[in-house]
C-alpha atoms as a PDB file:
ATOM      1  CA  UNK A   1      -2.604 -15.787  20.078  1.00  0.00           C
ATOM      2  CA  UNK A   2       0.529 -13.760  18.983  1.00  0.00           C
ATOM      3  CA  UNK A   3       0.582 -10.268  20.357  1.00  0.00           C
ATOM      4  CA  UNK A   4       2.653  -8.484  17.381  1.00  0.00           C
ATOM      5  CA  UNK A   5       3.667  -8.843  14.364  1.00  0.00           C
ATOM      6  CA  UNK A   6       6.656  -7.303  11.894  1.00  0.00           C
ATOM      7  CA  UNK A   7       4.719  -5.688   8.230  1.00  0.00           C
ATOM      8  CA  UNK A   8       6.768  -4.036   5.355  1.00  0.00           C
ATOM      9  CA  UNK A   9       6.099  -1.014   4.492  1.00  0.00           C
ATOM     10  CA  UNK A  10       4.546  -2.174   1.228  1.00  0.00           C
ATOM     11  CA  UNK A  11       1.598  -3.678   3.451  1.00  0.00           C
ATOM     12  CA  UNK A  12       0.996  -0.122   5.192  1.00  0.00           C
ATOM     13  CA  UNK A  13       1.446   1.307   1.619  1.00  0.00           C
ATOM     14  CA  UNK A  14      -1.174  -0.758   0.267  1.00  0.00           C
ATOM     15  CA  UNK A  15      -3.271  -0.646   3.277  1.00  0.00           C
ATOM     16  CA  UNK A  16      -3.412   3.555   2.812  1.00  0.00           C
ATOM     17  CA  UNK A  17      -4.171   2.527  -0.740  1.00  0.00           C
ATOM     18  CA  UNK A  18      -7.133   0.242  -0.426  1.00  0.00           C
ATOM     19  CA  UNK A  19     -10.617   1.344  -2.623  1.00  0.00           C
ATOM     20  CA  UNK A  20     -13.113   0.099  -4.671  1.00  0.00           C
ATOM     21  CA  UNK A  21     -15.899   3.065  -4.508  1.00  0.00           C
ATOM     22  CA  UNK A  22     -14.321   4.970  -1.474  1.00  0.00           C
ATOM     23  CA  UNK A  23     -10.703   4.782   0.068  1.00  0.00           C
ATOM     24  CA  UNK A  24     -10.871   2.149   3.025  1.00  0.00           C
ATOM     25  CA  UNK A  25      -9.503   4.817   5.005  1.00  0.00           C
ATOM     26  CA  UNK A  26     -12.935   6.471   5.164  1.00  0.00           C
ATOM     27  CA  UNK A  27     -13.935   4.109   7.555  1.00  0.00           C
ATOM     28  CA  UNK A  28     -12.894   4.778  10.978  1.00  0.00           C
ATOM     29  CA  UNK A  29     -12.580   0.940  11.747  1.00  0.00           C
ATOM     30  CA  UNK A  30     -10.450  -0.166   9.187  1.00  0.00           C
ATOM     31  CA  UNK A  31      -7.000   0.956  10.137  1.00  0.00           C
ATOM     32  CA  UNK A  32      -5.531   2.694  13.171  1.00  0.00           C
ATOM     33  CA  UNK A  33      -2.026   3.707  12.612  1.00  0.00           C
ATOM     34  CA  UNK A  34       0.106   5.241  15.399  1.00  0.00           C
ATOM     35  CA  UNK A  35       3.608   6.975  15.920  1.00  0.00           C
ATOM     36  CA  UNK A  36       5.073   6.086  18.881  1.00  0.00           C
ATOM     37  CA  UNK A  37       7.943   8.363  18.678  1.00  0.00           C
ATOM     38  CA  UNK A  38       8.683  12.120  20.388  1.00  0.00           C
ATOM     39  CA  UNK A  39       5.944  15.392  19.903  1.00  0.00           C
ATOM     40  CA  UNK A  40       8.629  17.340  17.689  1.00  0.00           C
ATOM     41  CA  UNK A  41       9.715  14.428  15.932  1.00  0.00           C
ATOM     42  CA  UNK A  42       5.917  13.751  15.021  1.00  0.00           C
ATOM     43  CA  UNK A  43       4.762  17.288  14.522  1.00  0.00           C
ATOM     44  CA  UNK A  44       7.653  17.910  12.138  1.00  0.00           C
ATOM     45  CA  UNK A  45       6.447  14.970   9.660  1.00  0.00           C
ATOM     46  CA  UNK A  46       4.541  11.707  10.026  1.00  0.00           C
ATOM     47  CA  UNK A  47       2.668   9.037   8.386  1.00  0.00           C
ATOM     48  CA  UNK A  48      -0.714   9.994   6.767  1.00  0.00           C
ATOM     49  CA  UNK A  49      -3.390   9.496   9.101  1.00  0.00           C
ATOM     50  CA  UNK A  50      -0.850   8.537  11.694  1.00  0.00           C
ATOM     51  CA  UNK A  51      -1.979   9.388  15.930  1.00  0.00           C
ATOM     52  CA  UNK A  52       0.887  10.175  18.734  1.00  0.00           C
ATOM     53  CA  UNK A  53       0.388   7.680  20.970  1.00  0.00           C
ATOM     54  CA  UNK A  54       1.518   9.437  24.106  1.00  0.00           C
ATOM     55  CA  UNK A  55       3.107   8.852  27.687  1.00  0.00           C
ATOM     56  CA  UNK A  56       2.486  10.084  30.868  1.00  0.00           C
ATOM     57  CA  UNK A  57       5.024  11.671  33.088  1.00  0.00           C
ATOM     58  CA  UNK A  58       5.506   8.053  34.521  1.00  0.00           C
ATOM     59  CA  UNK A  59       7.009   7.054  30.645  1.00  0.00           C
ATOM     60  CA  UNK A  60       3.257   4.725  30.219  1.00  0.00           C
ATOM     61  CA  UNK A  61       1.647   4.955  27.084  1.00  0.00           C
ATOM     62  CA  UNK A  62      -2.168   6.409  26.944  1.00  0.00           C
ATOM     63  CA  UNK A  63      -4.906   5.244  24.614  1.00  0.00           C
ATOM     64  CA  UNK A  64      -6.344   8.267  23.069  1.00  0.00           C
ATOM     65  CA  UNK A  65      -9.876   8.194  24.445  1.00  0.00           C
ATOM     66  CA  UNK A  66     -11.814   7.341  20.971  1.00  0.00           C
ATOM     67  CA  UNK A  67      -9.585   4.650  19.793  1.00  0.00           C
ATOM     68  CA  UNK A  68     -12.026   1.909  20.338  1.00  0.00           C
ATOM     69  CA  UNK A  69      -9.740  -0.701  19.731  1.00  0.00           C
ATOM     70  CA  UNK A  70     -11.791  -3.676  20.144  1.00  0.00           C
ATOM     71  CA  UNK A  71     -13.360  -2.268  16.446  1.00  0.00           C
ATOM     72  CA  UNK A  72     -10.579  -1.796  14.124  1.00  0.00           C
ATOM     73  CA  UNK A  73      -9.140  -3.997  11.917  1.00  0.00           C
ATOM     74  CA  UNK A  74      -5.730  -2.828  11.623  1.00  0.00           C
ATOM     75  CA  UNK A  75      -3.765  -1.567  14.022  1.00  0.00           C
ATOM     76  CA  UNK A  76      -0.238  -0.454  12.866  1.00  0.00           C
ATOM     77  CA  UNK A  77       2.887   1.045  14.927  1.00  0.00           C
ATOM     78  CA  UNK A  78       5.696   2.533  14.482  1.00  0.00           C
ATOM     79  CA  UNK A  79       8.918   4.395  15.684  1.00  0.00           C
ATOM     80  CA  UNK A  80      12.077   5.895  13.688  1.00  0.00           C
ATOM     81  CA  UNK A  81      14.296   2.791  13.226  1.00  0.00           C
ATOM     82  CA  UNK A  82      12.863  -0.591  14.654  1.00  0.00           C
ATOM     83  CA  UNK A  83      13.648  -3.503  12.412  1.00  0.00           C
ATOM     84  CA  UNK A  84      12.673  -6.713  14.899  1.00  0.00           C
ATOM     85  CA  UNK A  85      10.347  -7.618  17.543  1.00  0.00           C
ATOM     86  CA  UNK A  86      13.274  -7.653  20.330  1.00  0.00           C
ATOM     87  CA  UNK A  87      12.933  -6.176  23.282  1.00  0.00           C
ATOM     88  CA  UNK A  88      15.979  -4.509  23.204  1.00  0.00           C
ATOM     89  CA  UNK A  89      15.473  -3.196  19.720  1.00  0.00           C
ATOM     90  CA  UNK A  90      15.791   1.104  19.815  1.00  0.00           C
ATOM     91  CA  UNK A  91      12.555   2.398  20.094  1.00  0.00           C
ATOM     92  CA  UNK A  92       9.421   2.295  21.630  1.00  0.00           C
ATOM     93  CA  UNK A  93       7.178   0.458  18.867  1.00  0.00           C
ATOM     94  CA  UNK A  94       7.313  -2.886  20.377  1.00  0.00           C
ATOM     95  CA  UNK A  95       6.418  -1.829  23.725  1.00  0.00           C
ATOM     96  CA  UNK A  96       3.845  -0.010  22.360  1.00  0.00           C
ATOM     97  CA  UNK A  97       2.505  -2.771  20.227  1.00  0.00           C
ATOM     98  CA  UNK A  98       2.022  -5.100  23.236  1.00  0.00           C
ATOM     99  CA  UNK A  99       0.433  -2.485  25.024  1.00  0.00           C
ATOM    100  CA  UNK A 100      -2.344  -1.903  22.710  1.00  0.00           C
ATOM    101  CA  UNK A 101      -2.957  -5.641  22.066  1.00  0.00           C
ATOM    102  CA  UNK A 102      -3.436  -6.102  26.130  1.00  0.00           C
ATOM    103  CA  UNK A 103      -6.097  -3.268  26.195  1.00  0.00           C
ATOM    104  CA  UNK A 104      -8.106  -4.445  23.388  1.00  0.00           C
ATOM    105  CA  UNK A 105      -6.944  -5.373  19.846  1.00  0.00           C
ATOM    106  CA  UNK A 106      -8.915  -7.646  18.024  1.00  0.00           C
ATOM    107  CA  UNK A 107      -5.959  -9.232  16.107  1.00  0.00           C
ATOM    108  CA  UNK A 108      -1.790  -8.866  16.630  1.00  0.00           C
ATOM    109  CA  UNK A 109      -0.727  -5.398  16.193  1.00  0.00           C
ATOM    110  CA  UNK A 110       1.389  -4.623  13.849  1.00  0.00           C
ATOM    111  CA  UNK A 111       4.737  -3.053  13.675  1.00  0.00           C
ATOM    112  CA  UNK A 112       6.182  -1.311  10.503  1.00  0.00           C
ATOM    113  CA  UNK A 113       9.444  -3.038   9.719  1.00  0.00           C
ATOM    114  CA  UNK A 114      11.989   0.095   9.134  1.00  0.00           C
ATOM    115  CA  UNK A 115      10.110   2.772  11.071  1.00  0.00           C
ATOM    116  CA  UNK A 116       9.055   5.900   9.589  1.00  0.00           C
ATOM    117  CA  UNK A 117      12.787   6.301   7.925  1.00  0.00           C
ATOM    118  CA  UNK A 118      12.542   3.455   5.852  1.00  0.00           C
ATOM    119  CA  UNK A 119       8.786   4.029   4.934  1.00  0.00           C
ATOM    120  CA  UNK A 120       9.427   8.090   4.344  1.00  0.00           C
ATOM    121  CA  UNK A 121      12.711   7.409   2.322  1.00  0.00           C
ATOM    122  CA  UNK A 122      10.566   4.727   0.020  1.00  0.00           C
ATOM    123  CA  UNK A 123       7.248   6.694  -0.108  1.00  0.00           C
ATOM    124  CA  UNK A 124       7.751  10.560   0.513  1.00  0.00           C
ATOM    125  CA  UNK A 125       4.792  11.655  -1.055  1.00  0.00           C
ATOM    126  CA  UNK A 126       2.522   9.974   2.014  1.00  0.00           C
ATOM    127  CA  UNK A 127       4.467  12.263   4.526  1.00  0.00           C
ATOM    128  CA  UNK A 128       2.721  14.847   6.621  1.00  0.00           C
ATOM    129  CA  UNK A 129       2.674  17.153   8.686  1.00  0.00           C
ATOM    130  CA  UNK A 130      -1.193  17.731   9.795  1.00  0.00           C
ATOM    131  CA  UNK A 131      -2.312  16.879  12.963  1.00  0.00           C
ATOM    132  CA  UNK A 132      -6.009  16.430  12.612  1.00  0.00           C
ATOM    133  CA  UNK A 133      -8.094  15.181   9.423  1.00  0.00           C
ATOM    134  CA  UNK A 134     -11.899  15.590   8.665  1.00  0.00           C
ATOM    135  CA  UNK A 135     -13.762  12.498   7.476  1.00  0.00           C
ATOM    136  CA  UNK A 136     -14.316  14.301   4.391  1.00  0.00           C
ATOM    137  CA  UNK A 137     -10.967  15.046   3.501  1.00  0.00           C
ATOM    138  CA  UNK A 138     -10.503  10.483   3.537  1.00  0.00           C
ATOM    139  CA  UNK A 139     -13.462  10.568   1.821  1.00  0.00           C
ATOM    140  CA  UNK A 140     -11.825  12.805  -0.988  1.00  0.00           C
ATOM    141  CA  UNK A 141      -8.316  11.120  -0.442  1.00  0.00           C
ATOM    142  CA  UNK A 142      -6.892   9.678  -4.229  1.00  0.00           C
ATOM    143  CA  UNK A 143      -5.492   6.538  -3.434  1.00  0.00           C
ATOM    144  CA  UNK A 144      -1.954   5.677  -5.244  1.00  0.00           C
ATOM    145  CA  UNK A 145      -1.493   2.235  -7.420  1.00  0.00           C
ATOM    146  CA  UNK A 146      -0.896  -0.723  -5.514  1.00  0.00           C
ATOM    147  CA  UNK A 147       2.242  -1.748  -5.074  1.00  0.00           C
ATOM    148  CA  UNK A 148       2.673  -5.612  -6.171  1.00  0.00           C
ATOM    149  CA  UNK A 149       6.558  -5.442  -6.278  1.00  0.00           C
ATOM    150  CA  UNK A 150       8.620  -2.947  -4.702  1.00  0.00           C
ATOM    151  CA  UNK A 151       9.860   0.330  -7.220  1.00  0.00           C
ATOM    152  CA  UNK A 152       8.485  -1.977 -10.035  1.00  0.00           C
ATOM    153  CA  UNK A 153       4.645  -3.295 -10.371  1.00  0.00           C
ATOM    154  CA  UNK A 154       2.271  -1.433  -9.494  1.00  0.00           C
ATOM    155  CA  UNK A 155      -1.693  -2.252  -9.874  1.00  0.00           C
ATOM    156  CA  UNK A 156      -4.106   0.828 -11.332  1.00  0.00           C
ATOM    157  CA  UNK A 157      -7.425   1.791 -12.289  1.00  0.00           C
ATOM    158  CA  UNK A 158      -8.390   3.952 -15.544  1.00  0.00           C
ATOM    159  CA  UNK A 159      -8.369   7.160 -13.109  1.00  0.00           C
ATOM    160  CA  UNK A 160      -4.378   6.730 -11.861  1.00  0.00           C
ATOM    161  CA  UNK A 161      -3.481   5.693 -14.956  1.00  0.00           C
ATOM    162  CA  UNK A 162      -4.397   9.518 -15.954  1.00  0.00           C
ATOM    163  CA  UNK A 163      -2.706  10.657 -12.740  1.00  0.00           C
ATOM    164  CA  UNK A 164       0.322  12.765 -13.930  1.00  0.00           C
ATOM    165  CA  UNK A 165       0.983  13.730 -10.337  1.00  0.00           C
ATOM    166  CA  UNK A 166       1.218   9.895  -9.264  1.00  0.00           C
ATOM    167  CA  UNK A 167       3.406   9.020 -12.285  1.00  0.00           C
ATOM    168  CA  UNK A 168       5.946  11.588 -11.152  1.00  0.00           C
ATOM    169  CA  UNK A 169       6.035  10.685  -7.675  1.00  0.00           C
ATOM    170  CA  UNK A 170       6.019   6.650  -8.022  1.00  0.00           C
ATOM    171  CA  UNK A 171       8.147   7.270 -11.575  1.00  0.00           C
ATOM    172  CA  UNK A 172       6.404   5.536 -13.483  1.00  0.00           C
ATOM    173  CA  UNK A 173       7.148   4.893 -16.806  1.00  0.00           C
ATOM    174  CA  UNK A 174       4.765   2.800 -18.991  1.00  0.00           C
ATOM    175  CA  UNK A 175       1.745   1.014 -18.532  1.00  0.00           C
ATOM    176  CA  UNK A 176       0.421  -2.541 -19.328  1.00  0.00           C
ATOM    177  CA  UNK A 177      -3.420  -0.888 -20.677  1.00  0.00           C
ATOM    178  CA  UNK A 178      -5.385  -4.587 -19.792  1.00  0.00           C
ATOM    179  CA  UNK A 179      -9.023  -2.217 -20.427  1.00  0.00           C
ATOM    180  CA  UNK A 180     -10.737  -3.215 -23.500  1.00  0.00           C
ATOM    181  CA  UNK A 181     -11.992   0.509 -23.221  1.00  0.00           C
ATOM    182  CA  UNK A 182     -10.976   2.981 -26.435  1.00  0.00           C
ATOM    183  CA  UNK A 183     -10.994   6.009 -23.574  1.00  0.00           C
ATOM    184  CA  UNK A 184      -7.645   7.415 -24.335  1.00  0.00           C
ATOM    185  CA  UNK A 185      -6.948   8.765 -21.267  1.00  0.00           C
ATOM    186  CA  UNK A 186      -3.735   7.187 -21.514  1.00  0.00           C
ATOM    187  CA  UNK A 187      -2.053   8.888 -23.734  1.00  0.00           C
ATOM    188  CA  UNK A 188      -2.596  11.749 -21.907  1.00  0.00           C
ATOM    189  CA  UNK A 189       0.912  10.720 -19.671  1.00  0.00           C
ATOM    190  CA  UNK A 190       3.812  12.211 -21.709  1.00  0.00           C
ATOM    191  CA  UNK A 191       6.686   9.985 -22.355  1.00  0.00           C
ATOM    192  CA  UNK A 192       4.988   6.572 -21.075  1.00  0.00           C
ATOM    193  CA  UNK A 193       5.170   4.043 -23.210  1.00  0.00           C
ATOM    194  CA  UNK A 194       2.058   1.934 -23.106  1.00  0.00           C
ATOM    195  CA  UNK A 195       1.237  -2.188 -24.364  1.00  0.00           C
ATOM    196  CA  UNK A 196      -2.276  -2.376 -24.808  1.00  0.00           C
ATOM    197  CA  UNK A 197      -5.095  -4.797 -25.174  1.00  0.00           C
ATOM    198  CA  UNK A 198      -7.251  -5.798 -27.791  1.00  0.00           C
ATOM    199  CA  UNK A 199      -9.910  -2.897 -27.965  1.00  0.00           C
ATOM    200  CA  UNK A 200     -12.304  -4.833 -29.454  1.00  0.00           C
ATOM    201  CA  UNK A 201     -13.933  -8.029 -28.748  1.00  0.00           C
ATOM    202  CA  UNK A 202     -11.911 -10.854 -30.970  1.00  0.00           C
ATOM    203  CA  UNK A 203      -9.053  -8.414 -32.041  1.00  0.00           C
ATOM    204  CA  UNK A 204      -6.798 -10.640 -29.672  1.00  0.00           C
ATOM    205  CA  UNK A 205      -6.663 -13.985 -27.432  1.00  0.00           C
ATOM    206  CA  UNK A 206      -6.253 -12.776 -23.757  1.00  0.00           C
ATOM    207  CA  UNK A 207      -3.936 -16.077 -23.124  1.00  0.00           C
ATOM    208  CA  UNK A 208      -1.558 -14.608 -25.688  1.00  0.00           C
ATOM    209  CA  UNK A 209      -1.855 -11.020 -24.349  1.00  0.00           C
ATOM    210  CA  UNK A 210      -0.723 -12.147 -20.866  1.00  0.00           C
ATOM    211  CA  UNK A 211       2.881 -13.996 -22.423  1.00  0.00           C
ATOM    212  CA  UNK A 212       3.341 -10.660 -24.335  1.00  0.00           C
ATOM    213  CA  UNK A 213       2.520  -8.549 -21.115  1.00  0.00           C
ATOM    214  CA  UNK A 214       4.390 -10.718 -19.007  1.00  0.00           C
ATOM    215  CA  UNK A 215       7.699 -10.691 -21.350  1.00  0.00           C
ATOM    216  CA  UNK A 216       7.405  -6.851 -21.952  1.00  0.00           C
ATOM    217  CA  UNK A 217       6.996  -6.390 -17.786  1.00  0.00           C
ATOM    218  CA  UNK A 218      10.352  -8.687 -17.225  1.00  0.00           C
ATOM    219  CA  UNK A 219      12.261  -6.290 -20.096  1.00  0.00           C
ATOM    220  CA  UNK A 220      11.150  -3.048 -18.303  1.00  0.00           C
ATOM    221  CA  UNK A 221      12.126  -4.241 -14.724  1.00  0.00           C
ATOM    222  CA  UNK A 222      15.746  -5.690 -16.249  1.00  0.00           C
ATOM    223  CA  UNK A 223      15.969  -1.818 -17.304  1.00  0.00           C
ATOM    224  CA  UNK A 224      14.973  -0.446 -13.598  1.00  0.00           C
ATOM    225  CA  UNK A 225      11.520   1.081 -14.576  1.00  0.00           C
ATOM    226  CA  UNK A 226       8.293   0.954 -12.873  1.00  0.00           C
ATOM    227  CA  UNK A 227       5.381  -0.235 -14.557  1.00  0.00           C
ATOM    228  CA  UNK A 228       1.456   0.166 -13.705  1.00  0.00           C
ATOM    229  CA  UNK A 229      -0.705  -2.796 -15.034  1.00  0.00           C
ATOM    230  CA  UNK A 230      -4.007  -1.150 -15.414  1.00  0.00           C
ATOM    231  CA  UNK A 231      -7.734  -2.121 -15.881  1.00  0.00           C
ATOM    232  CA  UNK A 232     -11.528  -0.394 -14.705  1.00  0.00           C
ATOM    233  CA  UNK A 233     -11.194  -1.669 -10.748  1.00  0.00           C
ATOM    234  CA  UNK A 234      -8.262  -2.994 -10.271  1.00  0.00           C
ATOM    235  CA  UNK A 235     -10.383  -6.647  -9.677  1.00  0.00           C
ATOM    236  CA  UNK A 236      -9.727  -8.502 -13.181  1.00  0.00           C
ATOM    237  CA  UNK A 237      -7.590  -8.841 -15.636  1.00  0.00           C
ATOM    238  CA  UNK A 238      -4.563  -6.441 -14.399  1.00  0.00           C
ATOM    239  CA  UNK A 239      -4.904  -8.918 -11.263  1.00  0.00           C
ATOM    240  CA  UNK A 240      -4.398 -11.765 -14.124  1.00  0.00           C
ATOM    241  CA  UNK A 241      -1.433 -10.066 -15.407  1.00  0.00           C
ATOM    242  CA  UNK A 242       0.264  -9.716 -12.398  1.00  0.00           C
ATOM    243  CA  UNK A 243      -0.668 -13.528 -10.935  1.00  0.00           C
ATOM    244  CA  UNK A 244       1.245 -14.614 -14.472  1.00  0.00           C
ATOM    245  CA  UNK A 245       4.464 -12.349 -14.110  1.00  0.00           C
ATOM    246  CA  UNK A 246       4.837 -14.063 -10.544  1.00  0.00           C
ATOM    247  CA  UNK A 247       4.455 -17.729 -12.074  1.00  0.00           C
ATOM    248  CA  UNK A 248       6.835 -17.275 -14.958  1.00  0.00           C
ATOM    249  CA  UNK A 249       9.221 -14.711 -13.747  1.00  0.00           C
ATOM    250  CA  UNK A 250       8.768 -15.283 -10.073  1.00  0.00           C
ATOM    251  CA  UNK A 251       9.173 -19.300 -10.236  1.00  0.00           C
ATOM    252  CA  UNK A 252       6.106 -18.716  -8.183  1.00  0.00           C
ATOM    253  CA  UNK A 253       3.501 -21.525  -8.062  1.00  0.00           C
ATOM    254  CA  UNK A 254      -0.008 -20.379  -8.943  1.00  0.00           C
ATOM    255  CA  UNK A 255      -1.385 -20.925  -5.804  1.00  0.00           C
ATOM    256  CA  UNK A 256       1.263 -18.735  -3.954  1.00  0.00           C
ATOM    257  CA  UNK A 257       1.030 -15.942  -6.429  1.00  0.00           C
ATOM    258  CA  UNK A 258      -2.426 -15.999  -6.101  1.00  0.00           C
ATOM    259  CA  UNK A 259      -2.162 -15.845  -2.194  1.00  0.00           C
ATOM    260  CA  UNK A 260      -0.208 -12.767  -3.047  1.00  0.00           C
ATOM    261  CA  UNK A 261      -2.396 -10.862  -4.851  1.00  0.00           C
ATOM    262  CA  UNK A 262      -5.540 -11.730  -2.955  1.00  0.00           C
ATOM    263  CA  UNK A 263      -2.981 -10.188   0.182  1.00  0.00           C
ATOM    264  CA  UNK A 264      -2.161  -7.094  -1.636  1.00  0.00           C
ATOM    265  CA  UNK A 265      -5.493  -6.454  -2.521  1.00  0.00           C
ATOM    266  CA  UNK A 266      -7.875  -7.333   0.363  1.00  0.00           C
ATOM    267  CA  UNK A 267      -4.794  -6.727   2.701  1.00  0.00           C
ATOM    268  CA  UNK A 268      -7.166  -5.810   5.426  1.00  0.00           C
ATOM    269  CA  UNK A 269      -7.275  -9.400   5.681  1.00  0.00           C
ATOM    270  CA  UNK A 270      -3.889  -9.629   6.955  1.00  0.00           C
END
């Protein structure tokens, strides 16, 4: 069985993103993520949610002693810069990866391609600088839009579509509206310009929506903007959307766009 594993930062984005009625990251099992770099380092930002996984005086690493490894179904790594599995990459995270898969991970660890200077630089917003978190406060955690392509498609329910705080920070600036709903809680977002679906039932074939959405997605991306395709759960027809923009934009076949999606989207799966 392989020990490690290289993930994108898109994958740990989406991972910290994960909901349907609670963020994923309420449950203690679902993903442990760990910096492996120095105390100051770590204490003056990290990843949310992120543990120090320390050394002893003898430079071994120590499992903190509630870990339970054997039980989660993520476990993530990372240092500042480390970009391959090699053993003589900088940084610790690939020692550290190995280390935790001998002593108990249930599947090959993962280790963030970049470090936490790629991942910061792409997604500064998820930077902290608290040590310890309550359950509650993952409980109350707003997960951000899932990220389909990088800087450019992003997947959202009614209630981030609303966000202004998460437009400003992921710069987003228009939405595909795939919600038959007539809330108008989008047009509550100054300055996003917004394609909608029919709002009611017959107004407009869903085959034909999907060429227009696809068409207006590929204009917005060949003019560098970010777009958020948006329906109730984020489980139907944005998902539909997106699986079309990677078969006739992509060159994707449907089978590997679906693979996609179903990745980005039950990426606990990984």
């Amino acid at each position: 069985m392989q020990e490690t594993t290289l993930i994108q930062p898109t994958l740990l984005y989406n991972l910290l993103n994960q909901s349907l009625q609670n963020p994923y990251i309420s449950n203690a099992n679902f993903l442990l993520l760990f910096d492996v770099r120095g105390k100051e380092d770590y204490e003056d930002s990290h990843i949310f949610t992120a543990k120090r996984l320390k050394k002893t005086v003898d430079g071994k690493f120590t499992i903190p002693y509630e870990c339970e490894l054997p039980c989660k179904w993520n476990v993530i790594v990372y240092d500042g810069t480390t970009k391959s599995l090699e053993e003589t990459s900088n940084g610790d995270a690939n020692a550290a990866a190995k280390f935790l898969f001998k002593h108990g991970s249930r599947r090959a660890v993962g280790v963030l391609w970049g470090g936490y200077e790629l991942f910061s630089r792409e997604y500064p917003f998820i930077k902290s600088q608290q040590i310890m978190i309550l359950p509650r406060e993952l409980e109350k955690y707003e997960p951000y839009p899932l990220e389909v392509i990088s800087r450019f498609l992003y997947l959202a329910t009614r209630k981030q579509a609303n966000n202004r705080k998460m437009h400003r920070e992921l710069e987003i600036t228009a939405h595909v509206n795939c919600d038959v709903s007539e809330d108008p809680i989008y047009r509550f977002c100054e300055n996003i310009e917004n394609l909608a679906f029919c709002r009611k039932d017959g107004d407009q074939d869903f085959i034909t929506f999907l060429h227009k959405a696809c068409d207006f997605l590929q204009q917005r991306r060949l003019e560098g903007r970010r777009v958020i395709v948006v329906s109730m759960h984020t489980i139907s027809r944005n998902v539909s959307v997106a699986i079309a923009y990677l078969i006739k934009y992509g060159g994707m076949s449907l089978k590997v766009s679906l693979l996609i999606i179903i990745k980005l989207v039950h990426s606990s799966k990984r």
